[in-house]
Protein backbone atom coordinates (compact mmCIF):
# COMPACT_ATOMS: atom_id res chain seq x y z
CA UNK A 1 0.00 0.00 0.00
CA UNK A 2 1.27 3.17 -1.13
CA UNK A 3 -0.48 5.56 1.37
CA UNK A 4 2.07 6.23 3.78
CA UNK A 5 -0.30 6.43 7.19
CA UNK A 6 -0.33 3.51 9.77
CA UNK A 7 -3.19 1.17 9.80
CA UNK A 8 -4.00 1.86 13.10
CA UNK A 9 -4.23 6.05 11.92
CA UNK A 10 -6.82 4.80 9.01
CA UNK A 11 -9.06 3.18 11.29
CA UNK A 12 -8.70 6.01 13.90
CA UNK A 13 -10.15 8.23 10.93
CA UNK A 14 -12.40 5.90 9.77
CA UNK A 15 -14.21 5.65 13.42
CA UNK A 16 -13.71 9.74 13.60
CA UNK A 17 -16.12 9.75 10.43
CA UNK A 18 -18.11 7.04 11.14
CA UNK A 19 -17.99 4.48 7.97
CA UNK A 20 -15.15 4.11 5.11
CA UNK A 21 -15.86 5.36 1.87
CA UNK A 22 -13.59 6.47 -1.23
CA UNK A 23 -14.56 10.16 -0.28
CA UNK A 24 -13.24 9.75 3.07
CA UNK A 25 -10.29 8.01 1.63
CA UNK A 26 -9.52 10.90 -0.91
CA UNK A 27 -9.72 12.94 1.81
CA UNK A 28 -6.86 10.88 3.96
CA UNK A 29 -4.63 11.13 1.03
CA UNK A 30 -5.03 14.88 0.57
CA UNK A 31 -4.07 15.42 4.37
CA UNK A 32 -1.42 12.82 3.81
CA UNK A 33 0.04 15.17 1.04
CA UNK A 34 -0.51 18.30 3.49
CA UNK A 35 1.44 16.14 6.51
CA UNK A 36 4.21 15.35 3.69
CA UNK A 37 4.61 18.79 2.24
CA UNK A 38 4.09 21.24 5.23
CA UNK A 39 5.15 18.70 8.23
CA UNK A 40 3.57 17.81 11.65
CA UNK A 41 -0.29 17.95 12.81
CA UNK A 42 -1.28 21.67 12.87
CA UNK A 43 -0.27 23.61 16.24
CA UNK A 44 -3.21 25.72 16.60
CA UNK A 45 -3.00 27.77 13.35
CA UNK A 46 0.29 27.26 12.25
CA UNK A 47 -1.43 24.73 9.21
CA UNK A 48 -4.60 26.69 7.33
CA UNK A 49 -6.87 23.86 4.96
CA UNK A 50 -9.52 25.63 2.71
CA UNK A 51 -11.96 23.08 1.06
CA UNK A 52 -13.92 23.76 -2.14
CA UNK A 53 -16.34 20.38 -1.09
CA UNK A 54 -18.18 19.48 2.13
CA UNK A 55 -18.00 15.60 1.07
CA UNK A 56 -16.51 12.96 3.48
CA UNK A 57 -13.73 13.73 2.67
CA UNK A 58 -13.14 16.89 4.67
CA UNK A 59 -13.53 15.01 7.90
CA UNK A 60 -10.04 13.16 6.72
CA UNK A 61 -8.43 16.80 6.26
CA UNK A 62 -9.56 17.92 9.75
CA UNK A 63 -8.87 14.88 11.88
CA UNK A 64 -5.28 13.94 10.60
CA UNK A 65 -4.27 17.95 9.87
CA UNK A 66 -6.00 19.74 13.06
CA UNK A 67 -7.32 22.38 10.96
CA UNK A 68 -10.39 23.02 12.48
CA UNK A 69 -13.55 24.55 11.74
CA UNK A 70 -13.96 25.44 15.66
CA UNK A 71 -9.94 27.54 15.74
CA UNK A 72 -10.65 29.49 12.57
CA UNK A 73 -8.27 27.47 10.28
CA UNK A 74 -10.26 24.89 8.21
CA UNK A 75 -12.21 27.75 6.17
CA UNK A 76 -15.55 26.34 3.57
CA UNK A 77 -15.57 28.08 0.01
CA UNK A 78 -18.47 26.57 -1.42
CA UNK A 79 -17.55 25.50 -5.15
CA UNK A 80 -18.60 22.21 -5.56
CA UNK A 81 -15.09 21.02 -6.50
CA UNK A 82 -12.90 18.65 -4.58
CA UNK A 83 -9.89 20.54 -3.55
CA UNK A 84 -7.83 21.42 -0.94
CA UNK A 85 -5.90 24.41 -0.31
CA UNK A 86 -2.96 24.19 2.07
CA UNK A 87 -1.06 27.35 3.81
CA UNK A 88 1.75 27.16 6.39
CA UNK A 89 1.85 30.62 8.64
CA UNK A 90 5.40 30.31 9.10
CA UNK A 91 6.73 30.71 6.02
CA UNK A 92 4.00 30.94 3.80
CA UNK A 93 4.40 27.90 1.71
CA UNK A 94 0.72 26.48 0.41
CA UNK A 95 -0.37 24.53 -2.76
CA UNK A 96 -3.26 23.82 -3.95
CA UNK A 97 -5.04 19.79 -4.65
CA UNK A 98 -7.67 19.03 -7.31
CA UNK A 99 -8.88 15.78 -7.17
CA UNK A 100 -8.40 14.05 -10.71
CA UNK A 101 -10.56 11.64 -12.19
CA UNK A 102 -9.82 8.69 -11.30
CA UNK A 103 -10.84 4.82 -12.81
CA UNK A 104 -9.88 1.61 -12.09
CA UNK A 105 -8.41 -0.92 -14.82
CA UNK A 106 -11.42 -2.36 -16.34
CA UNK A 107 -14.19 -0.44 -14.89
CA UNK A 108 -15.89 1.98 -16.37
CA UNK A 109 -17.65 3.19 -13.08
CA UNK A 110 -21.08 2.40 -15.07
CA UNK A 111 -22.39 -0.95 -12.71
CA UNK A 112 -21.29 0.95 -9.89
CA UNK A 113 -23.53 4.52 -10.98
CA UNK A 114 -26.38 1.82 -11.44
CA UNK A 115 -26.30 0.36 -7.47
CA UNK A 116 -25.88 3.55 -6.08
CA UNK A 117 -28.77 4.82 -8.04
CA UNK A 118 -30.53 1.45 -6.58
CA UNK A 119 -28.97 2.14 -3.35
CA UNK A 120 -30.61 5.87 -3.05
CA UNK A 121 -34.30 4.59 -4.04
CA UNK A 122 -33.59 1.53 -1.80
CA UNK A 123 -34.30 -0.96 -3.91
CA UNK A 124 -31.06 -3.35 -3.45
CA UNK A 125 -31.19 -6.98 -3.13
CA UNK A 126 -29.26 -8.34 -0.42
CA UNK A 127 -26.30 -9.62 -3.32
CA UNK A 128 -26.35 -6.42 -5.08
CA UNK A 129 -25.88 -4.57 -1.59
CA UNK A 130 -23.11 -7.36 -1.15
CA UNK A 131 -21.69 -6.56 -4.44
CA UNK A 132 -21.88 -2.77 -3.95
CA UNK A 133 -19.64 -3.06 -0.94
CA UNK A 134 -16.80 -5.10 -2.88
CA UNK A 135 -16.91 -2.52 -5.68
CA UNK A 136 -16.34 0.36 -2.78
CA UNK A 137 -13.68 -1.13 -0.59
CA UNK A 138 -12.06 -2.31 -4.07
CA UNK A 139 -12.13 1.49 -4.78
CA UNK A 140 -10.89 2.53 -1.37
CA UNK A 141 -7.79 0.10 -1.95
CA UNK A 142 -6.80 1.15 -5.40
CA UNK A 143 -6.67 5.22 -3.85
CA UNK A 144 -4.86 3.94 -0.97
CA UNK A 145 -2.33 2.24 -3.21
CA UNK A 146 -1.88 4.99 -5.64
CA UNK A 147 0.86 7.71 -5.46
CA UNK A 148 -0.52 10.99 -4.84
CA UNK A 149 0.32 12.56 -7.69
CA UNK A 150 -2.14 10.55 -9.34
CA UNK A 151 -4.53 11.10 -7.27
CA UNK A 152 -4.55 14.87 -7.64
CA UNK A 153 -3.33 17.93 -9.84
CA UNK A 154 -0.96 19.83 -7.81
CA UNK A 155 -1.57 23.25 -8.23
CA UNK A 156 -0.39 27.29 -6.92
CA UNK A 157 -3.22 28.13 -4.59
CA UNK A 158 -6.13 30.90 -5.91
CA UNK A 159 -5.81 33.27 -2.97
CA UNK A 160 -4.01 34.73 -0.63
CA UNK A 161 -3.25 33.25 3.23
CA UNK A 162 -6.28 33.89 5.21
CA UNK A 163 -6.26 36.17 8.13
CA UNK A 164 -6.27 34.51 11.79
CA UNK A 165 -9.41 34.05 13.25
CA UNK A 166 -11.09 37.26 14.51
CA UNK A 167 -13.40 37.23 17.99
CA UNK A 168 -16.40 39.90 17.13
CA UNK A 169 -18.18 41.06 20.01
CA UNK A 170 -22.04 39.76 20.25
CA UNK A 171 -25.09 41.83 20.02
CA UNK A 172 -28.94 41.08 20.36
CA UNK A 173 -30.95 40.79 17.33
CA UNK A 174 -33.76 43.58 17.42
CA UNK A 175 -36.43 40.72 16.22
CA UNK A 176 -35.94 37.80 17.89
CA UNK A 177 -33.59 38.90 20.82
CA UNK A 178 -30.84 36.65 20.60
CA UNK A 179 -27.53 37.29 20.27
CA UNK A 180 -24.78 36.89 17.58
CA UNK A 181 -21.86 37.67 16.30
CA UNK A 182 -21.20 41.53 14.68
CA UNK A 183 -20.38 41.44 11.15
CA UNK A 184 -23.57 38.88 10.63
CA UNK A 185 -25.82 41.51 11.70
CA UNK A 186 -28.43 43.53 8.76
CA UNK A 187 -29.16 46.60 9.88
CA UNK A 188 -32.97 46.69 8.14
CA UNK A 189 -35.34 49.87 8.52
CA UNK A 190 -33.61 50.94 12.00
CA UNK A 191 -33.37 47.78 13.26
CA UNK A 192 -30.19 45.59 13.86
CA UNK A 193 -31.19 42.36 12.96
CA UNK A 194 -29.38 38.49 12.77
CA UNK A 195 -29.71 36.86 9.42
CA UNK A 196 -32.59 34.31 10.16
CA UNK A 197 -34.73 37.40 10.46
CA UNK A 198 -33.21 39.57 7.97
CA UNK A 199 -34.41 36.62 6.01
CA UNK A 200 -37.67 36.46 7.05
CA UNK A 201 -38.17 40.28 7.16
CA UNK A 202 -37.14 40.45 3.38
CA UNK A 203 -37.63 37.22 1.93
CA UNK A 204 -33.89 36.89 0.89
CA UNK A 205 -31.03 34.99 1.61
CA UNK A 206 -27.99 37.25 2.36
């Protein structure tokens, strides 16, 4: 196996998560890539992740990196694409990962399109539920085994560092009363209001 983490590591990820999956395990070889280029487990900040996906695979990033959604430094662009941005405060070094397509020898990922398809509606037999499984942990193998340049297009990242985390002070909503942070705040008609009810006061998502 090519992926360079410990058995015991995968499995710690894989309970972190909850199940296995090849999203997950795109994920684990992304962080492995950010562990390999920009060294240890994030002290506080020191690592920054951005994703461009919310898929399984961010858990990976987060668990085996210590960028955190909680300390400020595992930051959500919503794009829809899977990739990974990686910054080291220190120094500034950072590179971007796009996930490439990716195939196995002799499958054209059609069967597999079909049982999740079957899998969604819930209409699986017990042997196509069966077979389903080998075709995922067959997947799961073949990205563990590859090298990560394979895996992923490495790339210069698309923006700057991002600043620290800021603490904002909190303020009561006008509407509803209760409390959040600053810069989320509408002020609407004279009113400083939170989002949910600048929402509902104008019908619009901010």
């Amino acid at each position: 196996m090519t992926c360079a983490l410990s058995q015991e590591t995968l499995q710690q990820v894989i309970a972190f998560h909850g199940h296995s999956c090849p999203g997950l395990t795109l994920g684990i070889r992304a962080a492995e890539m950010a562990l390999r280029e920009l060294g240890p487990r994030a002290s506080d900040e020191e690592i920054v992740a951005v994703t461009e996906t919310d898929m399984c695979g961010v858990d990976a990033v987060q668990f085996l990196t210590g960028c955190t959604f909680g300390k400020g430094n595992l930051l959500y662009r919503d794009r829809g694409k899977v990739a990974f941005s990686f910054y080291r405060r220190s120094d500034g070094k950072s590179f971007r990962l796009v996930a490439k397509p990716f195939r196995m020898d002799g499958d054209d990922g059609s069967r597999q399109d079909m049982l999740r398809r079957k899998a969604a509606a819930q209409e699986l037999t017990p042997e196509e539920t069966e077979e389903l499984r080998r075709i995922r942990q067959k997947r799961i193998d073949a990205l563990l085994a590859a090298p990560l340049e394979a895996l992923f297009d490495i790339k210069p990242v698309e923006e700057s560092l991002p600043p620290k985390a800021r603490l904002f002070r909190s303020v009561p909503c006008s509407c509803c009363g209760e409390t959040f942070m600053e810069p989320r705040g509408r002020l609407f008609e004279g009113e400083t209001l939170c989002l949910s009810c600048f929402e509902k006061r104008t019908g619009r998502k901010d």
